[in-house]
C-alpha atoms as a PDB file:
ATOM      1  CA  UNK A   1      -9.471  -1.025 -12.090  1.00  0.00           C
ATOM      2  CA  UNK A   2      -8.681   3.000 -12.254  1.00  0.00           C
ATOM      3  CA  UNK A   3      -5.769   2.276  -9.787  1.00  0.00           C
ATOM      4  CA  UNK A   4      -4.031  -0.164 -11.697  1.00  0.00           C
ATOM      5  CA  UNK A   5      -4.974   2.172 -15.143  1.00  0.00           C
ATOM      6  CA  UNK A   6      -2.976   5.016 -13.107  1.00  0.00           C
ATOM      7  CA  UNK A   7       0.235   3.095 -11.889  1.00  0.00           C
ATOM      8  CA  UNK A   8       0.505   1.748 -15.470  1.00  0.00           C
ATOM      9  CA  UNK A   9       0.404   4.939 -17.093  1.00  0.00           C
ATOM     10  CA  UNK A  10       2.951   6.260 -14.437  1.00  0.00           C
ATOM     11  CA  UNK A  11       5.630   4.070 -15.826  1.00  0.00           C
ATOM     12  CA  UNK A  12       5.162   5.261 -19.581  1.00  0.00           C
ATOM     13  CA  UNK A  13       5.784   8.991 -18.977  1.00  0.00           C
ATOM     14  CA  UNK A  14       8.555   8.659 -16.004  1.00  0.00           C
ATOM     15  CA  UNK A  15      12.225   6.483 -16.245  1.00  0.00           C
ATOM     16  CA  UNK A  16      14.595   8.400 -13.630  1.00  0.00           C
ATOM     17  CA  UNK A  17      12.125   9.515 -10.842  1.00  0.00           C
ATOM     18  CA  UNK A  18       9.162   6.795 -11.257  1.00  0.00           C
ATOM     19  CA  UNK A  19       9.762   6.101  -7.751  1.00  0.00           C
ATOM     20  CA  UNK A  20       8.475   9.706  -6.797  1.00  0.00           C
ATOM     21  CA  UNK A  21       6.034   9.970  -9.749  1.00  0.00           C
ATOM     22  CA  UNK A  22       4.161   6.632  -8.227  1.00  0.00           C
ATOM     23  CA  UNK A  23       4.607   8.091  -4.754  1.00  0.00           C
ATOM     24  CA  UNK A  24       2.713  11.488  -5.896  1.00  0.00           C
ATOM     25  CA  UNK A  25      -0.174   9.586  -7.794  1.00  0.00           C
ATOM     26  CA  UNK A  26      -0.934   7.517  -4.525  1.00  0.00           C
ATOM     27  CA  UNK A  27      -0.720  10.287  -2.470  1.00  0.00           C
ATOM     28  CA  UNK A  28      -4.196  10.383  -3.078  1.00  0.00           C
ATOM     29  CA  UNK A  29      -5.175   7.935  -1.043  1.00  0.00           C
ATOM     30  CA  UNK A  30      -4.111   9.559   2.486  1.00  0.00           C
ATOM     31  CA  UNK A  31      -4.744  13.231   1.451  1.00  0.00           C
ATOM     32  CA  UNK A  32      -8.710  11.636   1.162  1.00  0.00           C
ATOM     33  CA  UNK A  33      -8.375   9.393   3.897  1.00  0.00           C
ATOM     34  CA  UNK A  34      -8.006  13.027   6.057  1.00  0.00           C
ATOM     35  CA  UNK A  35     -10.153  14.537   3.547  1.00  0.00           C
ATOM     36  CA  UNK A  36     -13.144  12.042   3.981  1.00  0.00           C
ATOM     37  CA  UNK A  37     -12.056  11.595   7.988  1.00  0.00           C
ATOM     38  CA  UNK A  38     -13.077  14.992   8.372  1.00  0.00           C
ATOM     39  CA  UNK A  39     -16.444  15.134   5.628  1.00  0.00           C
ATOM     40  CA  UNK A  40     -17.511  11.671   7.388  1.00  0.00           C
ATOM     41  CA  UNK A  41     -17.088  13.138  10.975  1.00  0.00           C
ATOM     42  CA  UNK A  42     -19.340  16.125   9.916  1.00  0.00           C
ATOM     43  CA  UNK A  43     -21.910  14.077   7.647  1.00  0.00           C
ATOM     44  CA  UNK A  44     -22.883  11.565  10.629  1.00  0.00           C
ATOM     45  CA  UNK A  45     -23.136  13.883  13.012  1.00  0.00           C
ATOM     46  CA  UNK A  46     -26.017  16.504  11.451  1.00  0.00           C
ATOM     47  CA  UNK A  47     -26.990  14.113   8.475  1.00  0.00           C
ATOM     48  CA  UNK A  48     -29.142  10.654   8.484  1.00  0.00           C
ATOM     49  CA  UNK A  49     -27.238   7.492   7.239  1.00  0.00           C
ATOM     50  CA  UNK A  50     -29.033   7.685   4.027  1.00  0.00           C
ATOM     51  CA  UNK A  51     -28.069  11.302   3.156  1.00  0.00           C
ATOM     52  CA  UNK A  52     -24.232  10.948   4.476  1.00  0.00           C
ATOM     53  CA  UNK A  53     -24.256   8.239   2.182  1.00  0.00           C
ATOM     54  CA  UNK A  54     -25.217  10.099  -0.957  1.00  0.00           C
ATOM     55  CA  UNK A  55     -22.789  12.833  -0.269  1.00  0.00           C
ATOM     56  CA  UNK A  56     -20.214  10.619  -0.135  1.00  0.00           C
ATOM     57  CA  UNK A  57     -21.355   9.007  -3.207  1.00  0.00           C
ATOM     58  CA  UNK A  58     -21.729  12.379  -5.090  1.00  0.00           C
ATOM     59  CA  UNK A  59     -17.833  13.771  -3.989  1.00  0.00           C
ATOM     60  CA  UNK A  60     -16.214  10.362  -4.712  1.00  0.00           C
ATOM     61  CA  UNK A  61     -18.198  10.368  -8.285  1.00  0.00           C
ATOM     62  CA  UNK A  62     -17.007  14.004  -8.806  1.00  0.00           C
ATOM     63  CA  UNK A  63     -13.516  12.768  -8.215  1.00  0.00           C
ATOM     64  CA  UNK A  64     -13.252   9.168 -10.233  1.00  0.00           C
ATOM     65  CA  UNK A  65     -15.198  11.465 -13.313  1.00  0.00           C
ATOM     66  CA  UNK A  66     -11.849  14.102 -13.132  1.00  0.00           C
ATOM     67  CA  UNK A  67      -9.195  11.089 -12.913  1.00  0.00           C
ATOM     68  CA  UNK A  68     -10.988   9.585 -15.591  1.00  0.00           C
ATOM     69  CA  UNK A  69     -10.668  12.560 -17.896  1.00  0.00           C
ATOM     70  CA  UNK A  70      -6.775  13.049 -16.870  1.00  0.00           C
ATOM     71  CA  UNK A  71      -5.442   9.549 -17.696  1.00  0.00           C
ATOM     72  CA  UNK A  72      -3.415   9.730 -20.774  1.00  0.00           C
ATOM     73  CA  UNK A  73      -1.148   6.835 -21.916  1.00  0.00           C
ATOM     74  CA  UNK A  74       2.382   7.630 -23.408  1.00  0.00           C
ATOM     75  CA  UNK A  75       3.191   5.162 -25.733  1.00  0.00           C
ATOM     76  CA  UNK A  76       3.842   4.437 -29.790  1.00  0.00           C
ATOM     77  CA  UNK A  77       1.263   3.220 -31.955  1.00  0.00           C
ATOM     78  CA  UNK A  78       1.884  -0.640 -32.401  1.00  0.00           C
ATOM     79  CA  UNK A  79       1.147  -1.959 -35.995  1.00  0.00           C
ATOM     80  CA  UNK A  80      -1.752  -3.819 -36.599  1.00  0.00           C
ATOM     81  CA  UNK A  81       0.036  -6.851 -36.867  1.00  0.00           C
ATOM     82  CA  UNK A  82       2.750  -6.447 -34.257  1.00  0.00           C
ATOM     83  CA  UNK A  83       2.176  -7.863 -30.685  1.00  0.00           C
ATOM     84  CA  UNK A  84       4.053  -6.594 -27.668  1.00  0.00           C
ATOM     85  CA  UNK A  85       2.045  -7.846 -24.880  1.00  0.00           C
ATOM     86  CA  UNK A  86       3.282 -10.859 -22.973  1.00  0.00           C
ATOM     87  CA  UNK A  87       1.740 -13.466 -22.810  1.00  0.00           C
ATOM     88  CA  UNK A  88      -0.335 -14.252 -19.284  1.00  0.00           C
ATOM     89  CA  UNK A  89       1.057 -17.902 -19.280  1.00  0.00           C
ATOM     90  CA  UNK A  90       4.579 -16.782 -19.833  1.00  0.00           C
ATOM     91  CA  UNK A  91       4.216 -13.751 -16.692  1.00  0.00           C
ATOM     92  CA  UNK A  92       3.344 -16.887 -14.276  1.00  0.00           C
ATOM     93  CA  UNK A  93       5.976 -18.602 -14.650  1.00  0.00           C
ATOM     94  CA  UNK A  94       8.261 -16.615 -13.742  1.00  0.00           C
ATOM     95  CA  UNK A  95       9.198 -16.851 -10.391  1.00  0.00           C
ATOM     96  CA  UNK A  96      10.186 -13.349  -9.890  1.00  0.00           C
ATOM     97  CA  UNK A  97       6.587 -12.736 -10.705  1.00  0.00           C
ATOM     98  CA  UNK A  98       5.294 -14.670  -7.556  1.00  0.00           C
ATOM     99  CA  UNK A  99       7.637 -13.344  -5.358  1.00  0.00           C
ATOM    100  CA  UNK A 100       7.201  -9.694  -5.864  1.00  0.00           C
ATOM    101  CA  UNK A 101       3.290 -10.570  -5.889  1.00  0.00           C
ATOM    102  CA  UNK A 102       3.695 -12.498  -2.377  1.00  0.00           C
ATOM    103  CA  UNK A 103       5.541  -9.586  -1.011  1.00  0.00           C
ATOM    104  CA  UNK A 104       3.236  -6.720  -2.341  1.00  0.00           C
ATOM    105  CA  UNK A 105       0.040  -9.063  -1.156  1.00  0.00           C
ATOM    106  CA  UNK A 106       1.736  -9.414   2.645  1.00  0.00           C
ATOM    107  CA  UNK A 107       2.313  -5.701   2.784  1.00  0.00           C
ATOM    108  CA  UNK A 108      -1.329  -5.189   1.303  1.00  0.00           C
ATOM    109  CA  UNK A 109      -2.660  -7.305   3.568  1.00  0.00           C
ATOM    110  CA  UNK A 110      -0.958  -5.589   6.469  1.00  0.00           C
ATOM    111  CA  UNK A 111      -1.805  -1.959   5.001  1.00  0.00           C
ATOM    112  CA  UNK A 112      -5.516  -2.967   5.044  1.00  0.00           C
ATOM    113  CA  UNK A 113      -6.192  -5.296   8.314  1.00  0.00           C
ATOM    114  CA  UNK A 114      -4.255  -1.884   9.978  1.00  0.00           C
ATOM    115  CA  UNK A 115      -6.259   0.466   8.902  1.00  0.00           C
ATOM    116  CA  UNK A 116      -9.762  -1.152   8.481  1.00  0.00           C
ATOM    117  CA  UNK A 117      -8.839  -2.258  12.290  1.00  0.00           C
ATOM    118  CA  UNK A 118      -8.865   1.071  13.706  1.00  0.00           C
ATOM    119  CA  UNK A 119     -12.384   1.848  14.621  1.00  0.00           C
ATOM    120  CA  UNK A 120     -12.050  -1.543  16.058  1.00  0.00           C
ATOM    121  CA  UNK A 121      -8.520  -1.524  17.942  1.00  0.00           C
ATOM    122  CA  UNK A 122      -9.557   2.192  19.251  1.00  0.00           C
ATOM    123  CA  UNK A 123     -12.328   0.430  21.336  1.00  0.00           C
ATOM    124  CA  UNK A 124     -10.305  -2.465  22.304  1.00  0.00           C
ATOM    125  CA  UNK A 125      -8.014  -0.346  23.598  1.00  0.00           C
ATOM    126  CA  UNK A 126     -10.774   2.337  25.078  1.00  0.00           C
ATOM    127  CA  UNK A 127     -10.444   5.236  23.027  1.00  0.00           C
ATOM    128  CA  UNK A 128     -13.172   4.711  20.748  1.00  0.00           C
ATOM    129  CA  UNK A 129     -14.322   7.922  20.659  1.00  0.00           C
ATOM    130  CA  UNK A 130     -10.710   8.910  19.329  1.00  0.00           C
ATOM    131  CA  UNK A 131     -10.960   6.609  16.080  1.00  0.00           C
ATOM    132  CA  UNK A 132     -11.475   9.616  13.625  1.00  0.00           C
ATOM    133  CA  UNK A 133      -8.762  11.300  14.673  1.00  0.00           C
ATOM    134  CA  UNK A 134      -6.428   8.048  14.879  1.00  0.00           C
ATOM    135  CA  UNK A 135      -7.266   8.131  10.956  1.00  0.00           C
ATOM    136  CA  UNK A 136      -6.226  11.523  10.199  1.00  0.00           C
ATOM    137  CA  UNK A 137      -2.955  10.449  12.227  1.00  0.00           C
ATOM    138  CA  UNK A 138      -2.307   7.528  10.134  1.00  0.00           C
ATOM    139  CA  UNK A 139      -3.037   9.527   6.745  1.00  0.00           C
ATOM    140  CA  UNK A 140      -0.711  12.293   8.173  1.00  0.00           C
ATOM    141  CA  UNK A 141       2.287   9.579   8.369  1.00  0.00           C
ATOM    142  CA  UNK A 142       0.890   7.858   4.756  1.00  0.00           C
ATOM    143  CA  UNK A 143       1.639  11.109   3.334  1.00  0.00           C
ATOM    144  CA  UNK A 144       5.220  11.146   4.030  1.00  0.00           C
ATOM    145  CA  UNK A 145       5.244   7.229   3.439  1.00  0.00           C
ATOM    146  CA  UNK A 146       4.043   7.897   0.054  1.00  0.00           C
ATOM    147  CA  UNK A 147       6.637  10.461  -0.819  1.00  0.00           C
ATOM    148  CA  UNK A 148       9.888  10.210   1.419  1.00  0.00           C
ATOM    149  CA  UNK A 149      10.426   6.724   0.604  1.00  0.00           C
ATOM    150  CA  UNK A 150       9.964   6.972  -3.189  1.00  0.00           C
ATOM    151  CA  UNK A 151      12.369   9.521  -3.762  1.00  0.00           C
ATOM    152  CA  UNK A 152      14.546   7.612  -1.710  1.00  0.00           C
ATOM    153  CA  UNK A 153      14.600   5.132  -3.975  1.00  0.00           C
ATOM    154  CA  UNK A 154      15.137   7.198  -6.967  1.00  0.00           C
ATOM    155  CA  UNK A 155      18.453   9.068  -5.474  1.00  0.00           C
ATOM    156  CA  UNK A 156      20.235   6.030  -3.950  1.00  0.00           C
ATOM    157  CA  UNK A 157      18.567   2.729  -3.114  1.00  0.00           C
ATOM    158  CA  UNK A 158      16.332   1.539  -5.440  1.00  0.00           C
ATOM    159  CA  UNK A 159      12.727  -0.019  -4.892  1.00  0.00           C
ATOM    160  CA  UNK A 160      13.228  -3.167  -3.841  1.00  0.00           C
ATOM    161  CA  UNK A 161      16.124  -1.997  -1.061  1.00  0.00           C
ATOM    162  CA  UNK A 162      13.549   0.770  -0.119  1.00  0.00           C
ATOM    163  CA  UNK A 163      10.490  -1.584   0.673  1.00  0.00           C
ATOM    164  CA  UNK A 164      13.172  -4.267   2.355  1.00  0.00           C
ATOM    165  CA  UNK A 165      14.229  -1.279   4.715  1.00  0.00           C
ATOM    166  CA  UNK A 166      10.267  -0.204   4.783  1.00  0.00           C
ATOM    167  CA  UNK A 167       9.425  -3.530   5.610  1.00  0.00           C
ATOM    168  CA  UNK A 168      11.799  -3.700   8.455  1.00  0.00           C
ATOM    169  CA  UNK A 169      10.963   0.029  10.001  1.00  0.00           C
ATOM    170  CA  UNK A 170       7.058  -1.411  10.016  1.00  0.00           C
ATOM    171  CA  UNK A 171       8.212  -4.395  11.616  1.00  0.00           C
ATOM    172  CA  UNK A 172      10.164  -2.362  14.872  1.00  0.00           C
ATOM    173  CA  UNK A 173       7.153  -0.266  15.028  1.00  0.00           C
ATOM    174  CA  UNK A 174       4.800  -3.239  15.536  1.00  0.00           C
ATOM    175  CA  UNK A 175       7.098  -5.045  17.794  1.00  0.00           C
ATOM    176  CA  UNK A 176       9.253  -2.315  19.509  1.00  0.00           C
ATOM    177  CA  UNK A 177       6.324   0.504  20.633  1.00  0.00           C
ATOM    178  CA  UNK A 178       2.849  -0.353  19.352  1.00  0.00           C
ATOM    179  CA  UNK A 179       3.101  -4.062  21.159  1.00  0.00           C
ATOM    180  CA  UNK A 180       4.568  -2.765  24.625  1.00  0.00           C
ATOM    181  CA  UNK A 181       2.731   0.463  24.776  1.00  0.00           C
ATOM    182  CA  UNK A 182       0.581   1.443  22.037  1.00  0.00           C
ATOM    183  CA  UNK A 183      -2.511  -0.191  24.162  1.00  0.00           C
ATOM    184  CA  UNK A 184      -1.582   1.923  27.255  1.00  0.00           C
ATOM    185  CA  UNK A 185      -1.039   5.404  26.506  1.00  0.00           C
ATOM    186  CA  UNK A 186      -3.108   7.374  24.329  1.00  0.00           C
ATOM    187  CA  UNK A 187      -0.470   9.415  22.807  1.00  0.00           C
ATOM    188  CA  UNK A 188       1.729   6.290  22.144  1.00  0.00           C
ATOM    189  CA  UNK A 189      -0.933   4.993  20.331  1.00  0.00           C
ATOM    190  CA  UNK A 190      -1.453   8.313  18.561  1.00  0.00           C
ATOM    191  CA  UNK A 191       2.443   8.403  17.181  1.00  0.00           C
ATOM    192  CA  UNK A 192       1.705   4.808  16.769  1.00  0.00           C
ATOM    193  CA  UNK A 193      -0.078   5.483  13.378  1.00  0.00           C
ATOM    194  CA  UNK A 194       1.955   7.879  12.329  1.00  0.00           C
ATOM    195  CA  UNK A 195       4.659   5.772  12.495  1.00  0.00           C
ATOM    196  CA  UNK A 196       2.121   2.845  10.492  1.00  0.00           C
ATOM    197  CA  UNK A 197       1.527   5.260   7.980  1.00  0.00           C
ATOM    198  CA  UNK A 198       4.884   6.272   6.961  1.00  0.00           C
ATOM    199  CA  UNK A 199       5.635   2.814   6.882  1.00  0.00           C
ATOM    200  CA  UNK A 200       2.056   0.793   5.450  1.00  0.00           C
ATOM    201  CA  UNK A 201       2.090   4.602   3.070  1.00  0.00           C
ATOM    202  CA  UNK A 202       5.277   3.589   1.652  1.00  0.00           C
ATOM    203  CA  UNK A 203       4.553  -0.059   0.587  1.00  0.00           C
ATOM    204  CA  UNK A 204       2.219   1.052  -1.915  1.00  0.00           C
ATOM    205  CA  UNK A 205       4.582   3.048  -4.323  1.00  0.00           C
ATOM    206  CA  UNK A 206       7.449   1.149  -3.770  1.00  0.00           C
ATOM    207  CA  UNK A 207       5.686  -2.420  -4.571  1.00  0.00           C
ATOM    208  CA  UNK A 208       4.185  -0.565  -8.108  1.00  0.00           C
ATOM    209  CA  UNK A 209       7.710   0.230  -8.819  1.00  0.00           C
ATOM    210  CA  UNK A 210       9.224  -2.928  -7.615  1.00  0.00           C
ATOM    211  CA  UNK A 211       6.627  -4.644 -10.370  1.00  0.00           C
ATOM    212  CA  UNK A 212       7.849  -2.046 -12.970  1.00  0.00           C
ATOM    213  CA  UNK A 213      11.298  -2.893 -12.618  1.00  0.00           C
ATOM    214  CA  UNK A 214      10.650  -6.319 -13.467  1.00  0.00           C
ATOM    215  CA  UNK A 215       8.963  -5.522 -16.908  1.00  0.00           C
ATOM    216  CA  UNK A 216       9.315  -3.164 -19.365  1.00  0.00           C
ATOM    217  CA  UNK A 217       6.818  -0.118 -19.867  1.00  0.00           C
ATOM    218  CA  UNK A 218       4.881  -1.436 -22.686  1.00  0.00           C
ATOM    219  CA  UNK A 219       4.165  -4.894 -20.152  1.00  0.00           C
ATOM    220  CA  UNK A 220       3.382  -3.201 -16.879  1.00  0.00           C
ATOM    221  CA  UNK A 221      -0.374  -3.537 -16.908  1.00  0.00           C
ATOM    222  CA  UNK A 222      -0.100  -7.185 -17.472  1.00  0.00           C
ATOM    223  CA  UNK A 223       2.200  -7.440 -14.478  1.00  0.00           C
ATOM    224  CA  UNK A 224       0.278  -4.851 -12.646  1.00  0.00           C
ATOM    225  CA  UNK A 225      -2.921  -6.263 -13.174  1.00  0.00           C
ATOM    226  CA  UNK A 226      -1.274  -9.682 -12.753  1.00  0.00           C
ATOM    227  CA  UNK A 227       0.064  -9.070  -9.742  1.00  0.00           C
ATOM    228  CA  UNK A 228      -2.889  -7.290  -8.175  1.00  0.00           C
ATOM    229  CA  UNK A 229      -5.408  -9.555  -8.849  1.00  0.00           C
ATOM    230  CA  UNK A 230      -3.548 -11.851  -6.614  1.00  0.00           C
ATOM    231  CA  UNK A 231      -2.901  -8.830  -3.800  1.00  0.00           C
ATOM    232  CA  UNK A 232      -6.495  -8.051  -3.981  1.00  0.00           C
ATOM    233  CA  UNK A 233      -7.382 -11.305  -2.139  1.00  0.00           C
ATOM    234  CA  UNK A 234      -5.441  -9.381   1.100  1.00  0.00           C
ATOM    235  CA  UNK A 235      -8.394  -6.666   0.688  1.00  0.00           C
ATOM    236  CA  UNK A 236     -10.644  -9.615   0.898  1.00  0.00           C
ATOM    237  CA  UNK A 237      -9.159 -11.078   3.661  1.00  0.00           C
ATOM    238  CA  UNK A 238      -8.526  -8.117   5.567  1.00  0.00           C
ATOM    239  CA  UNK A 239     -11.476  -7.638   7.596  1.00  0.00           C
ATOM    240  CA  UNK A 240     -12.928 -11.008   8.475  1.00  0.00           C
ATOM    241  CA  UNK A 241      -9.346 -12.004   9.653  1.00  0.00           C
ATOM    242  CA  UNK A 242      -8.776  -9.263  11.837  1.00  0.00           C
ATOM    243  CA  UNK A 243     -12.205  -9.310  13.129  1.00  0.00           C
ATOM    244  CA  UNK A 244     -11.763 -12.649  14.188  1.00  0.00           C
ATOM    245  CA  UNK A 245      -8.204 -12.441  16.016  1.00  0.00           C
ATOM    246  CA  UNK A 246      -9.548  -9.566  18.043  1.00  0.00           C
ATOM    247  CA  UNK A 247     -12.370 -11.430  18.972  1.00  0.00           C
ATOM    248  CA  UNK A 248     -10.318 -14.569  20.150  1.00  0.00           C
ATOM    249  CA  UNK A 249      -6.529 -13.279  20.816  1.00  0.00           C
ATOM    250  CA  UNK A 250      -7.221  -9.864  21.190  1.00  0.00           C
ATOM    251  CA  UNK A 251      -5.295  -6.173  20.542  1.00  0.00           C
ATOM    252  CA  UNK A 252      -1.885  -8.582  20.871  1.00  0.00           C
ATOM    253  CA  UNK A 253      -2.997 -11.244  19.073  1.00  0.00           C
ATOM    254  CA  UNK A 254      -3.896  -8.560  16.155  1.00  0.00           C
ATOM    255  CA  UNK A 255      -0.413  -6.999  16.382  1.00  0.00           C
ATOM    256  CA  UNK A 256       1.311 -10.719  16.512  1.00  0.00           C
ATOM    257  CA  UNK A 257      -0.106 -11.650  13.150  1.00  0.00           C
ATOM    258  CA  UNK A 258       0.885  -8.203  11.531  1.00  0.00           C
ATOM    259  CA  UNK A 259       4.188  -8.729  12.939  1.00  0.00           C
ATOM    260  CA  UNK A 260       4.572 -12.723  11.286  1.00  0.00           C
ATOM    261  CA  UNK A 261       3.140 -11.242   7.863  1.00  0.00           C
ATOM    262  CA  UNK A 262       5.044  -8.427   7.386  1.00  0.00           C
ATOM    263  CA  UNK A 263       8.148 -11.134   8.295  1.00  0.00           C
ATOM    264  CA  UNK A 264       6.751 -13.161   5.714  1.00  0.00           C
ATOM    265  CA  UNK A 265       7.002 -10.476   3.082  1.00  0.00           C
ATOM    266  CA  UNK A 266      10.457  -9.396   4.027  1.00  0.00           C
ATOM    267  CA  UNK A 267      11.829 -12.915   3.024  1.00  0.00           C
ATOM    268  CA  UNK A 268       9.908 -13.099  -0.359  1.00  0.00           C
ATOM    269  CA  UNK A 269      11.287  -9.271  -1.276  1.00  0.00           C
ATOM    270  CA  UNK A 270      15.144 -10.930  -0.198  1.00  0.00           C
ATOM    271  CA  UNK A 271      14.418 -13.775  -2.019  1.00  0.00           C
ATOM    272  CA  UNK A 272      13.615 -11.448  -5.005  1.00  0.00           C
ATOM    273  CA  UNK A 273      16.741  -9.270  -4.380  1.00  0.00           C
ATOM    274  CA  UNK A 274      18.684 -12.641  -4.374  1.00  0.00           C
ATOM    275  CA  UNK A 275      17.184 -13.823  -7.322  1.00  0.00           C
ATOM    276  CA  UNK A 276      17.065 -10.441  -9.404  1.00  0.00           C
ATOM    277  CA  UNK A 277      21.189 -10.590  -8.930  1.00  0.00           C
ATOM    278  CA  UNK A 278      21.515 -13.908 -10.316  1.00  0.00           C
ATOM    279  CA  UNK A 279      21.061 -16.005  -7.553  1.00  0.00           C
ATOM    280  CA  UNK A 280      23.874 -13.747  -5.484  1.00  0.00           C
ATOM    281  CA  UNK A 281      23.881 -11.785  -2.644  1.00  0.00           C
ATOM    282  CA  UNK A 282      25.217  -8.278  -3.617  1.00  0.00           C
ATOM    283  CA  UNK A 283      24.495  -5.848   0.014  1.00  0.00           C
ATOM    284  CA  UNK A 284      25.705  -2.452  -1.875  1.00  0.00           C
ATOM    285  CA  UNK A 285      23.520  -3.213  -5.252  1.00  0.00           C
ATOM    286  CA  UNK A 286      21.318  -0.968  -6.017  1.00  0.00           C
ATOM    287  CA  UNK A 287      17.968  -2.818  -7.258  1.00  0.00           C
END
């Protein structure tokens, strides 16, 4: 709920750089993951469960209370009388709308089965005892995901050309290096997710924007909140899913099934591009 609060507000104080401005207000989410890699490492190892666990509770309470107090929303006073919202029934029909939402799910889905699979992968692939640090490495690369590719898209291609060329860098990292050697060699597997994290980090902002170009400033929490109740089955499915390839197809299995969904989002995002231009293909648009 506070997420989706935040990325809505983002697109009612920013028009020219909203691209970066999204990227910045997600970067939260990798500077804690190396934040709480490092608190968690230290709380389990000279704390009980039960008093890690209330730490953790008291900094992330500390933290929601301050972005609670920041959020600030940037638009005119409506009339009493005057509507502006869209309605829900109108938002799914449009076919735009499920596209964009099957493409932000896919990469949601892959963002999440990645990194919730790490503890899990790292003992597959017998460095277990290297899992903390594999998430710093990943939150390392989600910082520059979250902030390269943005402005990216705000000087010269656009968010939905940024996530199509996202989409494709995640897909040669899956199949080109962390398939063939990311099993084998520690340090492989190290710039591995690096690599993941610039390109998972990146999927975040760019899908927000990708759903506020679609809609106008005033709509973008029904889209958002459209859209993200559908993504938020991915968080559901996450775990459970990539528990149970592991289990039966293994470490290549895992990486097989990233590889197929993040193919599966790259055709709804060109089907979006091909729609958003009229039902053309246009290569040198910017959209």
């Amino acid at each position: 709920m506070p997420t989706t609060i935040a990325f809505s507000v983002v697109g009612q104080w920013f028009e020219a750089r909203k691209g970066i401005a999204t990227g910045c207000v997600t970067l939260g989410a990798p500077l804690g993951g190396i934040f709480f890699s490092l608190l968690l490492q230290v709380l389990f190892d000279r704390f009980p469960w039960k008093t890690a666990a209330l730490v953790l509770a008291a900094t992330m309470a500390c933290l929601l209370s301050l972005g609670s107090l920041l959020v600030e929303t940037n638009l005119p006073v409506q009339p009493a009388n005057e509507d502006s919202e869209p309605a829900l029934s109108s938002v799914l029909r449009s076919p735009k709308f499920w596209l964009v939402s099957y493409a932000v799910f896919a990469y949601e889905l892959v963002l999440f089965v990645q990194w919730g699979t790490i503890p899990s992968y790292a003992v597959s692939a017998n460095v277990g005892n290297k899992q903390f640090y594999l998430m710093m490495s990943y939150n390392i690369g989600a910082v520059m995901g979250r902030t390269l590719p943005p402005w990216l898209s705000d000087r010269a291609l656009g968010p939905l050309n940024a996530i199509i060329v996202m989409n494709i860098f995640t897909l040669l990292v899956v199949l080109a290096i962390w398939l063939p050697v990311g099993g084998s060699s520690v340090a492989a597997l190290f710039v591995v997710m690096v690599l993941m994290g610039i390109g998972t980090g990146s999927f975040v902002p760019l899908g927000v924007s990708c759903i506020n170009a679609l809609c106008t400033p005033e709509h973008t929490g029904t889209w958002l909140g459209s859209a993200y109740s559908i993504v938020s089955v991915a968080t559901l499915l996450g775990n459970p899913v990539s528990s149970a390839i592991l289990a039966r197809y293994h470490c290549d299995g895992l990486l097989a099934f990233l590889a197929a969904v993040l193919f599966s989002g790259m055709i709804s995002a060109a089907a979006l591009r091909w729609l958003f231009h009229g039902r053309r293909w246009i290569f040198k648009a910017r959209v």
